[in-house]
N, C-alpha and C. Protein backbone atom coordinates (compact mmCIF):
# COMPACT_ATOMS: atom_id res chain seq x y z
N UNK A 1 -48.16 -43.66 54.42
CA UNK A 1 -48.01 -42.24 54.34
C UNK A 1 -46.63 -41.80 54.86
N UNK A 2 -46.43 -42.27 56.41
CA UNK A 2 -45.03 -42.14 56.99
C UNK A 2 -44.01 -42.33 55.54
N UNK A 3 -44.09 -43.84 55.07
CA UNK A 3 -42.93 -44.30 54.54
C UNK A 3 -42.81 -43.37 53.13
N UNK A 4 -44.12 -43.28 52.52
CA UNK A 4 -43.94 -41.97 51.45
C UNK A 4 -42.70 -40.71 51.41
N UNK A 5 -43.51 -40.26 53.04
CA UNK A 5 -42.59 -38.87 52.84
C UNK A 5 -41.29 -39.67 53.15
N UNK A 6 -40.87 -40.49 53.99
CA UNK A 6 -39.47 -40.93 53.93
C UNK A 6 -38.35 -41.39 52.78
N UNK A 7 -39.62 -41.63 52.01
CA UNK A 7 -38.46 -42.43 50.43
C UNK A 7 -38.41 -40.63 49.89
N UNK A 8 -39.42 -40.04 50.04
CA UNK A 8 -39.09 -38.69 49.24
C UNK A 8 -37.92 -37.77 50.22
N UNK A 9 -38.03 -37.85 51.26
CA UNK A 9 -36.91 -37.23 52.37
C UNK A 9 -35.63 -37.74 51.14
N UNK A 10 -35.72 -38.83 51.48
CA UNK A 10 -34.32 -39.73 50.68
C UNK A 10 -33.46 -39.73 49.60
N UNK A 11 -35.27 -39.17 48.64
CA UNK A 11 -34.61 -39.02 47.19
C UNK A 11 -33.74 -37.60 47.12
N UNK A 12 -35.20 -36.37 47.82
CA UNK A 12 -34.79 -35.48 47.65
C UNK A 12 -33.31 -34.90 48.35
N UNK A 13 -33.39 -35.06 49.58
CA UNK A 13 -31.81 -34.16 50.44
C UNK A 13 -30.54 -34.55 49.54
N UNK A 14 -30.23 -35.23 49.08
CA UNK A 14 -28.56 -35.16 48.61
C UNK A 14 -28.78 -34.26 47.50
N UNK A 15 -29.61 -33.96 46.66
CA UNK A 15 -30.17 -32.83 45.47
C UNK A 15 -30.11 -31.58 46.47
N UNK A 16 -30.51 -31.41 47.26
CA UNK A 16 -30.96 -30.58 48.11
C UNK A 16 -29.16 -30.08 48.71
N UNK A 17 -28.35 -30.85 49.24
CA UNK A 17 -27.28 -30.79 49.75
C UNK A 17 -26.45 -30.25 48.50
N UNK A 18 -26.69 -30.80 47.48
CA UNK A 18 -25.53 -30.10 46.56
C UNK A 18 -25.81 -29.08 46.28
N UNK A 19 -27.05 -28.59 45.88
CA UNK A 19 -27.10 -26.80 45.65
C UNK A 19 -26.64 -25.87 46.70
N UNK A 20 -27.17 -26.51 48.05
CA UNK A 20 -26.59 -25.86 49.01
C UNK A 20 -25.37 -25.37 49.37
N UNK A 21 -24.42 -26.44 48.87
CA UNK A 21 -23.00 -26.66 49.30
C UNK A 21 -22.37 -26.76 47.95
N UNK A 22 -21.86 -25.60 47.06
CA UNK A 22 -20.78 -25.43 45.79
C UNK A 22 -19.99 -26.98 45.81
N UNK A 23 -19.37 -27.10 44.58
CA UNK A 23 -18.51 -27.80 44.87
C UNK A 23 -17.36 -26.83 45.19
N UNK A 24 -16.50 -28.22 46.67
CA UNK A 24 -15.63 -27.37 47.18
C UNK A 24 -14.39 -27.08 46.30
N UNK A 25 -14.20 -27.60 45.20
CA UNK A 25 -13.10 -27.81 44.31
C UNK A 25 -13.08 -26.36 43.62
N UNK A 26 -14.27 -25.59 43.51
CA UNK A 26 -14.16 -24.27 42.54
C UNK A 26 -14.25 -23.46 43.97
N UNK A 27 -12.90 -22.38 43.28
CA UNK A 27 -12.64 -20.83 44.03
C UNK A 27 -13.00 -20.03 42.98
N UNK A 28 -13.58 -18.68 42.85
CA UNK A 28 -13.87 -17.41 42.38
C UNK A 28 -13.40 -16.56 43.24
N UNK A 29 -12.95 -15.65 42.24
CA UNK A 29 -11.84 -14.69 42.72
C UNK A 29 -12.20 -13.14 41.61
N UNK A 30 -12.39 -12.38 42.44
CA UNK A 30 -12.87 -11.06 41.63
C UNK A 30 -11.53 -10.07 41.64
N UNK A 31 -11.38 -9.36 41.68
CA UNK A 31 -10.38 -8.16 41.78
C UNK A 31 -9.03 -8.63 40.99
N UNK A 32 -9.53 -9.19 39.52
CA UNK A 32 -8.46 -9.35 39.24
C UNK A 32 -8.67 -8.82 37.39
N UNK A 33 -7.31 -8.64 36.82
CA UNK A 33 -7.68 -8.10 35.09
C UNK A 33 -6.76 -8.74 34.58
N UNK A 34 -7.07 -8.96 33.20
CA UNK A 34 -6.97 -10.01 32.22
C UNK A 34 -6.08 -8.83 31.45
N UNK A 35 -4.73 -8.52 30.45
CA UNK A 35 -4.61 -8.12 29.47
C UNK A 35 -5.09 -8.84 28.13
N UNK A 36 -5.79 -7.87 27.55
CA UNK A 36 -6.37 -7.95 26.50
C UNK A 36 -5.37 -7.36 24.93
N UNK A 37 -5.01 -8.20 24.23
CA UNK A 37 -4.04 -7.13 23.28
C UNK A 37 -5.25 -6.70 21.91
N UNK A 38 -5.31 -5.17 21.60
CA UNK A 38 -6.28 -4.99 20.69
C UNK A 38 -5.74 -4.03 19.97
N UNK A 39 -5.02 -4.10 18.87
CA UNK A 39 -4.23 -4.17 17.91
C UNK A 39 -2.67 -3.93 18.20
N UNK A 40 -1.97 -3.08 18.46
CA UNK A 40 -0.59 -2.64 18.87
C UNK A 40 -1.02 -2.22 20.29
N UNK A 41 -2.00 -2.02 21.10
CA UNK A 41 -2.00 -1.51 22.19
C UNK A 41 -2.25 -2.78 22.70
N UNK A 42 -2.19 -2.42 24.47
CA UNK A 42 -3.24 -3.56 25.45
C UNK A 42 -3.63 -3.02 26.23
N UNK A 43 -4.95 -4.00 26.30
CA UNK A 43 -5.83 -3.48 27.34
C UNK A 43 -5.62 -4.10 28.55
N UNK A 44 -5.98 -3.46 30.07
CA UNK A 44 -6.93 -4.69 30.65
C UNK A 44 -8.28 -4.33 30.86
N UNK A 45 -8.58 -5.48 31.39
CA UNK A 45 -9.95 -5.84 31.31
C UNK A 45 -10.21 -6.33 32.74
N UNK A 46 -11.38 -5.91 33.65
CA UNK A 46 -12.19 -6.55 34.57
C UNK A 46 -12.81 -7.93 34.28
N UNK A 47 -11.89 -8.84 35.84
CA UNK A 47 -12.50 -9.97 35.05
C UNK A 47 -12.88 -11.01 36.18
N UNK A 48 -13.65 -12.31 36.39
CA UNK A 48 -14.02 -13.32 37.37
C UNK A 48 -12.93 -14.36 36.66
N UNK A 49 -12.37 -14.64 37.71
CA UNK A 49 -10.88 -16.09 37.81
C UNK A 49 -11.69 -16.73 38.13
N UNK A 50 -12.33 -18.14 38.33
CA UNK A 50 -12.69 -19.01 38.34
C UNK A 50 -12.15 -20.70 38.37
N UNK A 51 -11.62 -21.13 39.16
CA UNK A 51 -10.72 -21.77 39.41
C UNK A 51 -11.47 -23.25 39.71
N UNK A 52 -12.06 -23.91 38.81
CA UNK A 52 -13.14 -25.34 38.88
C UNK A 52 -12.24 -26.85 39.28
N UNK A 53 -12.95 -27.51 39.21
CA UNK A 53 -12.21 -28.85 39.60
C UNK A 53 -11.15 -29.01 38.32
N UNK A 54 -11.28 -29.13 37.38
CA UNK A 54 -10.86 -29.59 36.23
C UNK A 54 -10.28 -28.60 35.04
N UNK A 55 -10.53 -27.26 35.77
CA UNK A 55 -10.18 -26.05 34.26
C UNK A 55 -10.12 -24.77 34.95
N UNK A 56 -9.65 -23.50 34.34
CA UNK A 56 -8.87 -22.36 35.04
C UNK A 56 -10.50 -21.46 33.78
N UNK A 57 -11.15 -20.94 34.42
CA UNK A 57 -12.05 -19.95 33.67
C UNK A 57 -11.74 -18.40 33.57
N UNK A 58 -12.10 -18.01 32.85
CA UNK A 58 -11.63 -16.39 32.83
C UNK A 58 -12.95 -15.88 32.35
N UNK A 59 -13.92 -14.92 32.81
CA UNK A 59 -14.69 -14.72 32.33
C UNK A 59 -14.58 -13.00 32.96
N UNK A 60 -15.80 -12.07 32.01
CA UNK A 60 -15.67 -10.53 31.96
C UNK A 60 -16.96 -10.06 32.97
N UNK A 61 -16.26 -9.35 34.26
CA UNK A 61 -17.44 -8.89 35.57
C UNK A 61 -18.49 -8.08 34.74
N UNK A 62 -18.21 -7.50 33.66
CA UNK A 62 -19.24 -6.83 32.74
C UNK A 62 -20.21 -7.97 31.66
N UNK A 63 -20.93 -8.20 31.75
CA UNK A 63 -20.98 -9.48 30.74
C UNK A 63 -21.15 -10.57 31.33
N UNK A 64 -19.79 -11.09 31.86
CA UNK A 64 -20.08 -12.32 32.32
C UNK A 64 -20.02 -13.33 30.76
N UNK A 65 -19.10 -12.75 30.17
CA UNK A 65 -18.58 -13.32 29.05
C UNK A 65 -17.33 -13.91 29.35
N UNK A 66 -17.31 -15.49 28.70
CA UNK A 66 -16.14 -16.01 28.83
C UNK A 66 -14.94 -15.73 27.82
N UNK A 67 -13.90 -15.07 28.46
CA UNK A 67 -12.71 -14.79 27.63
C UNK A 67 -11.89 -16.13 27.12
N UNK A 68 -11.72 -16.80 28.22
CA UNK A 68 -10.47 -17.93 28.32
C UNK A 68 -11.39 -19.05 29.01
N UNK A 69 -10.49 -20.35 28.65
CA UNK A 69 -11.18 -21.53 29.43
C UNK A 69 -9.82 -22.23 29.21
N UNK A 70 -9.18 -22.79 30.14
CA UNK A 70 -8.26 -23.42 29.81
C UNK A 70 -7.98 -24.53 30.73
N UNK A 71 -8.58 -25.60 30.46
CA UNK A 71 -8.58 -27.39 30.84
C UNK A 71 -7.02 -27.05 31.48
N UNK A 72 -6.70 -28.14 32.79
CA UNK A 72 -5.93 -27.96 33.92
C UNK A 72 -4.26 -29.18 33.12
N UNK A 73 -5.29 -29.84 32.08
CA UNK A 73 -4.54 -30.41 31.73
C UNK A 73 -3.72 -30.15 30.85
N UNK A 74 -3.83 -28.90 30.30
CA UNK A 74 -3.54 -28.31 28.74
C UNK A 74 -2.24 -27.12 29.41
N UNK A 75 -2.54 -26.88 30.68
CA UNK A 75 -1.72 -25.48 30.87
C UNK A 75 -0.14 -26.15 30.98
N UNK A 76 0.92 -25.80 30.61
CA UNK A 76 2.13 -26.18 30.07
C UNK A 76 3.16 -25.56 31.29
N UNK A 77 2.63 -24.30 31.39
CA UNK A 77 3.39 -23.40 32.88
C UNK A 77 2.89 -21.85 33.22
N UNK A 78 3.29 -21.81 34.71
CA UNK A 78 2.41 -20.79 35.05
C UNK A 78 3.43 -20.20 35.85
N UNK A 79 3.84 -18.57 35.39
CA UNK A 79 4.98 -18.07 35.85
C UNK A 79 4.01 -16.38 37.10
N UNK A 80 4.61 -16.37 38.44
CA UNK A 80 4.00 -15.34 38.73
C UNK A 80 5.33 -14.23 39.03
N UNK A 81 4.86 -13.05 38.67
CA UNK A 81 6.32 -12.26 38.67
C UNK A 81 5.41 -10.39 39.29
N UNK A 82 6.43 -10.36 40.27
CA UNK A 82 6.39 -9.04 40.97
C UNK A 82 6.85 -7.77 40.27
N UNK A 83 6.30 -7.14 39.18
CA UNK A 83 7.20 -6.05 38.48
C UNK A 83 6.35 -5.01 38.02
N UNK A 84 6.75 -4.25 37.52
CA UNK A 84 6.07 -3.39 36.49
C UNK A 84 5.16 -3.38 35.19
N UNK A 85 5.94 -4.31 34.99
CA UNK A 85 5.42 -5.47 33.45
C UNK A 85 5.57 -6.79 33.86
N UNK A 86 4.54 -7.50 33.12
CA UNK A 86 4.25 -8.95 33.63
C UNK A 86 5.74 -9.19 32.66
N UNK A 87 6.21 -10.82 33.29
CA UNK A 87 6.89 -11.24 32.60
C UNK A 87 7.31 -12.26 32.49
N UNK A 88 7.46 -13.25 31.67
CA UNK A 88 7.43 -14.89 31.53
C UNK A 88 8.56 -15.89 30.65
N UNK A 89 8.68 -16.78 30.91
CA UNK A 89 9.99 -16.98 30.25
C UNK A 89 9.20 -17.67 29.06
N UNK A 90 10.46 -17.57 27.93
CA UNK A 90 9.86 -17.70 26.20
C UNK A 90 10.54 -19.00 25.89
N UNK A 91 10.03 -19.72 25.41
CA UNK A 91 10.57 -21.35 24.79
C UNK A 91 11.23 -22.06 25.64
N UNK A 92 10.85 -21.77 26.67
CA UNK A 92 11.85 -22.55 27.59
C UNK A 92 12.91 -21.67 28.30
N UNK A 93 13.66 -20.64 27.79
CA UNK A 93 14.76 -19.94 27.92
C UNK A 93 14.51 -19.20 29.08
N UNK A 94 15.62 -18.67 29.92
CA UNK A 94 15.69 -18.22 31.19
C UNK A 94 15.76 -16.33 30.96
N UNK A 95 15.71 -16.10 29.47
CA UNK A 95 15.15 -14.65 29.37
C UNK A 95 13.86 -14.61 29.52
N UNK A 96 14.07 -13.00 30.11
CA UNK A 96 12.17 -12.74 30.51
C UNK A 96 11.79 -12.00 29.52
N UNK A 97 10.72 -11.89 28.93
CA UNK A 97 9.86 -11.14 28.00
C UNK A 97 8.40 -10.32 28.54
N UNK A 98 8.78 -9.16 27.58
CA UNK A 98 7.66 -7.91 28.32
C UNK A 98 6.69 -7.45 27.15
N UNK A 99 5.75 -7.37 27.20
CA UNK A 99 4.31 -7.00 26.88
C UNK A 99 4.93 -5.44 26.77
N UNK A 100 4.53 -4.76 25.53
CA UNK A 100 3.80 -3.30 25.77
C UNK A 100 2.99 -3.05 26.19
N UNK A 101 3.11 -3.20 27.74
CA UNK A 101 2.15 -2.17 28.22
C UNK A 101 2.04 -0.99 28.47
N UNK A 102 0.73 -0.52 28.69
CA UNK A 102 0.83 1.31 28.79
C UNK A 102 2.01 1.10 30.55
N UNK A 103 1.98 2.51 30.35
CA UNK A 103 2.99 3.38 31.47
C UNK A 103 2.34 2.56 32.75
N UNK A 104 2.91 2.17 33.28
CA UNK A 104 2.66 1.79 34.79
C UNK A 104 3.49 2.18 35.90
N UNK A 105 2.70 2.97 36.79
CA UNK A 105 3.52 3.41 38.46
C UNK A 105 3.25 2.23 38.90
N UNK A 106 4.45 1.86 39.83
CA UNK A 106 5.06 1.26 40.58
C UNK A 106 4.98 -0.46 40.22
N UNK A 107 5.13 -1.42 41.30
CA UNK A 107 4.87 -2.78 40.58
C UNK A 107 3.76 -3.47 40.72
N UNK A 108 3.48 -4.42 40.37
CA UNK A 108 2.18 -5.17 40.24
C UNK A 108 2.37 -6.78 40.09
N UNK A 109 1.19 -7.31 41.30
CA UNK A 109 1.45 -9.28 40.56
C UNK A 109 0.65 -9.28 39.67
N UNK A 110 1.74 -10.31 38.75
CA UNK A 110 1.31 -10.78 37.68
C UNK A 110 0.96 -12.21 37.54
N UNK A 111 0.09 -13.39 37.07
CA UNK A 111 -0.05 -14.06 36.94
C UNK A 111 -0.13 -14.61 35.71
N UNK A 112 0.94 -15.58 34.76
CA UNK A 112 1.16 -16.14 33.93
C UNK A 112 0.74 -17.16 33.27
N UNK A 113 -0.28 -17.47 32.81
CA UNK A 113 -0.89 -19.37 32.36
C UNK A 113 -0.28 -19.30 30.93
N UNK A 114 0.39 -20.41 30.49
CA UNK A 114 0.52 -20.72 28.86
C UNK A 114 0.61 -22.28 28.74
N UNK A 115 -0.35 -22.06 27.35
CA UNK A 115 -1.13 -23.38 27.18
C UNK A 115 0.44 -23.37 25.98
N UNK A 116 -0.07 -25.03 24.95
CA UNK A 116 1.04 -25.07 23.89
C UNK A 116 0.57 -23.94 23.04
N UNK A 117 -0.44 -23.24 22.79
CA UNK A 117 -1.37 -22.30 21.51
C UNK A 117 -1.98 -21.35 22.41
N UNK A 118 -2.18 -20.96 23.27
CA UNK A 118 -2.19 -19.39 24.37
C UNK A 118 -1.86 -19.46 25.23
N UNK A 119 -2.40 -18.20 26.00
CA UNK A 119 -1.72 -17.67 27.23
C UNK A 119 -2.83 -16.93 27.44
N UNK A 120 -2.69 -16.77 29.13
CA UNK A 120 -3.43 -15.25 29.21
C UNK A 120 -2.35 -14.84 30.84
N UNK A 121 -2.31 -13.53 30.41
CA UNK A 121 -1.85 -12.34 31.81
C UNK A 121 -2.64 -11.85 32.69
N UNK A 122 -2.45 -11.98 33.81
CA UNK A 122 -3.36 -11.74 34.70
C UNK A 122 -2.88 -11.19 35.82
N UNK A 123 -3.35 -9.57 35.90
CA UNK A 123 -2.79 -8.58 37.03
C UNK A 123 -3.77 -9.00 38.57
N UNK A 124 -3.35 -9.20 39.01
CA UNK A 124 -3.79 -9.88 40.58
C UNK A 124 -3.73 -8.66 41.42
N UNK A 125 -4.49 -8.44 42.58
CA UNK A 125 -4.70 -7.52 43.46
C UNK A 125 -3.46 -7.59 44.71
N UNK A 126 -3.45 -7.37 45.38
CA UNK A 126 -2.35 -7.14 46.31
C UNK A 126 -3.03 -7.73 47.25
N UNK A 127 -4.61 -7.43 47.36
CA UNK A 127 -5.28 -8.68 48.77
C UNK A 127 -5.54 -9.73 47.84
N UNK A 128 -5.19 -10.26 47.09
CA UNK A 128 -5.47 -11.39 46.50
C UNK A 128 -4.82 -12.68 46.30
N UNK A 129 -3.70 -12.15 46.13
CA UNK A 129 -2.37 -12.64 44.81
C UNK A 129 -2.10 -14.31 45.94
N UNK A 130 -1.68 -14.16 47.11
CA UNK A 130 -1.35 -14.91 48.15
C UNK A 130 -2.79 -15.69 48.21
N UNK A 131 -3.39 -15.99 47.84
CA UNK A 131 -4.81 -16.59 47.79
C UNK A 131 -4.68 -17.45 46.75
N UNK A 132 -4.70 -16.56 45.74
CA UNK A 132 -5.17 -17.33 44.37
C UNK A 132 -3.64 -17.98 43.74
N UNK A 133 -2.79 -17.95 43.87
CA UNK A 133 -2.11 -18.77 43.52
C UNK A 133 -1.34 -20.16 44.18
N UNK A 134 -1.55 -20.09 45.68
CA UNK A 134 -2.04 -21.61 46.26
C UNK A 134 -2.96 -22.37 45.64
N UNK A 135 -4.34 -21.42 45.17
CA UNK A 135 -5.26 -22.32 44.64
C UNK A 135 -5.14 -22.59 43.64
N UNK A 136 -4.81 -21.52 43.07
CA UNK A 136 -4.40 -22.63 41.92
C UNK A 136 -3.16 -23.72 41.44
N UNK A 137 -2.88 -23.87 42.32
CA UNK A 137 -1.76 -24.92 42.37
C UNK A 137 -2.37 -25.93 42.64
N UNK A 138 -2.88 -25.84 43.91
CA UNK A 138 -3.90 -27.19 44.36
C UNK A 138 -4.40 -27.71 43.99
N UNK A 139 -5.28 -26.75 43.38
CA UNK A 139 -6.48 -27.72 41.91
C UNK A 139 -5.53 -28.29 40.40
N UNK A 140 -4.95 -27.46 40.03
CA UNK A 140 -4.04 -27.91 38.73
C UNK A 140 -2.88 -28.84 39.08
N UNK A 141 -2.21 -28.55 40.36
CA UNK A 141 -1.12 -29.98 40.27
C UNK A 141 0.24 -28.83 39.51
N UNK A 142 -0.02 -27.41 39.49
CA UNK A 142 0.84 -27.34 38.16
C UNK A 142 1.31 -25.93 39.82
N UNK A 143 3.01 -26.67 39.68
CA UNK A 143 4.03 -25.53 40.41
C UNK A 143 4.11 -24.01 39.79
N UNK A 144 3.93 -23.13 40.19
CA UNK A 144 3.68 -21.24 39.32
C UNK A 144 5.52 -20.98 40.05
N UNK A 145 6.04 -20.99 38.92
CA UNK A 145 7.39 -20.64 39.27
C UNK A 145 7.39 -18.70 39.28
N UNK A 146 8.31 -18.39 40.19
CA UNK A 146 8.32 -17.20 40.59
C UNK A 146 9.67 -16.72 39.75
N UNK A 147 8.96 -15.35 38.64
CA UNK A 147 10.41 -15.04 38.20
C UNK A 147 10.70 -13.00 38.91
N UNK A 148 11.91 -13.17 38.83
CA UNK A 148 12.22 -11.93 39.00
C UNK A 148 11.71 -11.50 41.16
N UNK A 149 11.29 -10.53 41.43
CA UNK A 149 11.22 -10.12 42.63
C UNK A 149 10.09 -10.80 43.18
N UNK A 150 9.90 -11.14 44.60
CA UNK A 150 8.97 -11.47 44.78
C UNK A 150 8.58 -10.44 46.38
N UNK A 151 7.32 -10.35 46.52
CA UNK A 151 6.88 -9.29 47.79
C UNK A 151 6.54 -9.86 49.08
């Protein structure tokens, strides 16, 4: 009887330990928006960053719909820039390029991912920005070069 419950102690706790304990490799990160382009305009969008062992998630706090998924291995470069308009360098080249976005007071972090076939923009919070882009360095391996001002 003893040895019963002991092989079941055994089987069960490491099952038991992982639900308990996330893997430590994924960060979630709320307070952050995605531009969305929907026809000549853009949007943003409320969204969950999701930052897993192996892939960068983008999914919608409404919904809980996944926008983006983009494998850690696929992302090509990740530019973060302090401005008004996000802005990222194009083919390689050391010009910066700007999004129509609507009117924006004052500046904002931006966060840059581009795969070889997308991208996504991502306006970061001001308690955030210093968070989430350590982490995501850590997990991806991939340096977020800083263009233009930084805060």
């Amino acid at each position: 009887m003893l040895a019963n419950r002991l092989i079941c102690c055994l089987l069960v706790a490491p099952f038991a330990i992982m639900t308990a304990y996330p893997d430590p490799a994924d960060a979630t990160f709320g307070r952050v928006k995605v531009l969305v382009p929907i026809g000549e305009k853009v949007e943003e969008t409320d969204v969950t960053l999701r930052l897993g062992a192996d892939r960068l998630t983008i999914t919608t706090v409404e919904g809980n719909v996944e926008l983006k998924n983009f494998p850690y291995s696929r992302i090509k470069e990740a530019s973060y820039s302090y401005s008004k308009h996000p802005r990222w360098k194009e083919g390689g080249k050391k010009s910066l390029v700007f999004l129509p976005v609507f009117f924006v007071k004052g500046k904002r972090h931006w966060l840059t991912i581009e795969t070889e076939k997308d991208f996504a923009v991502l306006r970061l919070a001001k308690d955030n920005y210093r968070v989430v882009i350590p982490a995501f360095e850590t997990r991806s391996h991939i340096k977020v070069e800083s263009l233009g001002e930084e805060k």
